[in-house]
Protein backbone atom coordinates (compact mmCIF):
# COMPACT_ATOMS: atom_id res chain seq x y z
CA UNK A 1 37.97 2.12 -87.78
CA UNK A 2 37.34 5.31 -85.94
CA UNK A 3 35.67 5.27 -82.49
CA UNK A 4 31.81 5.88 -82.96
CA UNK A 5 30.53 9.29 -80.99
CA UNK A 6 27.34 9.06 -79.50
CA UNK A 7 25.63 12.79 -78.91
CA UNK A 8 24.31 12.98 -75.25
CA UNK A 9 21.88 15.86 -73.44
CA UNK A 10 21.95 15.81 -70.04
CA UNK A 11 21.00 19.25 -67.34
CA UNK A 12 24.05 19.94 -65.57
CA UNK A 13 23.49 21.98 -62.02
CA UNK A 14 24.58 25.32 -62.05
CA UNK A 15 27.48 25.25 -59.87
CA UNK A 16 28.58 22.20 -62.00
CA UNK A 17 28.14 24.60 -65.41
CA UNK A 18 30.01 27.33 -63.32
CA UNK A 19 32.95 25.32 -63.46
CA UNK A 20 32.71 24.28 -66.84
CA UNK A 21 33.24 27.52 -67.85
CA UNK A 22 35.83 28.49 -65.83
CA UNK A 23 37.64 25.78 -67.64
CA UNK A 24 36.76 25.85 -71.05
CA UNK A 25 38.00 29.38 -70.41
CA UNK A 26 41.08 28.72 -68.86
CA UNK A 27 42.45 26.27 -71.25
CA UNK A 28 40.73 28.32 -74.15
CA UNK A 29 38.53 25.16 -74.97
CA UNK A 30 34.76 25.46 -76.28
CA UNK A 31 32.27 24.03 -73.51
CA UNK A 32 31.72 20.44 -75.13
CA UNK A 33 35.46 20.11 -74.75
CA UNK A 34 35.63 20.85 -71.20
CA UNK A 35 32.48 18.24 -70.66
CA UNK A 36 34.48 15.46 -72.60
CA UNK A 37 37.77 16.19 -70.66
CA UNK A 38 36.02 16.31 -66.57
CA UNK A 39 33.88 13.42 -67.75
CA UNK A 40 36.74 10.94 -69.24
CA UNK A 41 38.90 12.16 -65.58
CA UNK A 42 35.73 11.06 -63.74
CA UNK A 43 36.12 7.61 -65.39
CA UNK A 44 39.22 7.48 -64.92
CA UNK A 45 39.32 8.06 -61.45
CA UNK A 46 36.88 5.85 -60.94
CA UNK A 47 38.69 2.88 -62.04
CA UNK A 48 41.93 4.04 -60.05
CA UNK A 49 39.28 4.13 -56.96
CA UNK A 50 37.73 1.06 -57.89
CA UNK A 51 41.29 -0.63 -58.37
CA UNK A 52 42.44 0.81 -55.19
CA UNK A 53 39.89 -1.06 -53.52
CA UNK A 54 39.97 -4.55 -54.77
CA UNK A 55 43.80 -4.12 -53.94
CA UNK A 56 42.82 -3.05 -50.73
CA UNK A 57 39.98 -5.56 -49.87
CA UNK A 58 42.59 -8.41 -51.15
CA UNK A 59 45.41 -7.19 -48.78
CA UNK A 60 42.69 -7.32 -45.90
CA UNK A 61 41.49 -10.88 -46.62
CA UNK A 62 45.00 -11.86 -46.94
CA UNK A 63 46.34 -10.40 -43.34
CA UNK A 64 46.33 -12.99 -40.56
CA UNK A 65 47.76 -10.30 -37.90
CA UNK A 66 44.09 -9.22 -36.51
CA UNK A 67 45.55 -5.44 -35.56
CA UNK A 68 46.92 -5.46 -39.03
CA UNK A 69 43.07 -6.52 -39.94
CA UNK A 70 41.63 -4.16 -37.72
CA UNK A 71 43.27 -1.17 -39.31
CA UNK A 72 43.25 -2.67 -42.85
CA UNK A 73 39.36 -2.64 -42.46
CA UNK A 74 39.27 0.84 -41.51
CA UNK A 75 41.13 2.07 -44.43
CA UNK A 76 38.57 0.07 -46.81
CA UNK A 77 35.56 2.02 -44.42
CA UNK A 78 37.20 5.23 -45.00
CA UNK A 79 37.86 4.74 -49.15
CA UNK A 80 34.62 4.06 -49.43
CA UNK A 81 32.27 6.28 -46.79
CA UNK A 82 35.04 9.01 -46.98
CA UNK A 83 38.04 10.09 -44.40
CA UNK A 84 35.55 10.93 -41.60
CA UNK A 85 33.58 7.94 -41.40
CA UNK A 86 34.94 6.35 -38.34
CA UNK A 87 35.22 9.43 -36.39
C-alpha cells in the first residue's frame, strides 16, 4: 500500500519563502519539493534533539559524582534554552 498524501496550506514568512527558493533553485527542484525536503529535516532533527536529550537527562540521573552532575545539568540547560543560557 502506498503512503497516503495529505495536501496542506499553511503562510510561510517571507524570509522563510526567501529560502525556499533559493533552494528549490539550487537543487533545480519545484517549490513543493523544497517544502517536503526542509520540513521532513526539521522532523528529523527533531527526533535526533529529542533523543539527544533523553540520553542526556538519563546520563545525569545516573551520575553519582555531584561535579559530574553539576556540569551534566548544564549541558541539558544549554540543549534545551540554547548555548548562551547560563552565561
Amino acid at each position: 500500500m502506498a503512503p497516503q498524501e495529505t495536501p496542506v496550506t499553511v503562510p510561510l514568512p517571507a524570509d522563510l519563502y526567501a529560502e525556499i527558493k533559493r533552494i528549490s533553485a539550487n537543487e533545480n527542484w519545484p517549490e513543493s519539493k523544497a517544502v517536503l525536503m526542509l520540513a521532513k529535516l526539521g522532523a528529523k532533527s527533531q527526533k535526533k534533539m529529542e533523543a539527544q536529550l533523553h540520553s542526556s537527562y538519563e546520563a545525569f540521573m545516573n551520575e553519582s559524582d555531584p561535579k559530574a552532575k553539576d556540569q551534566l545539568g548544564d549541558e541539558m540547560i544549554r540543549s534545551i534554552f540554547g548555548p548562551e543560557a547560563l552565561g
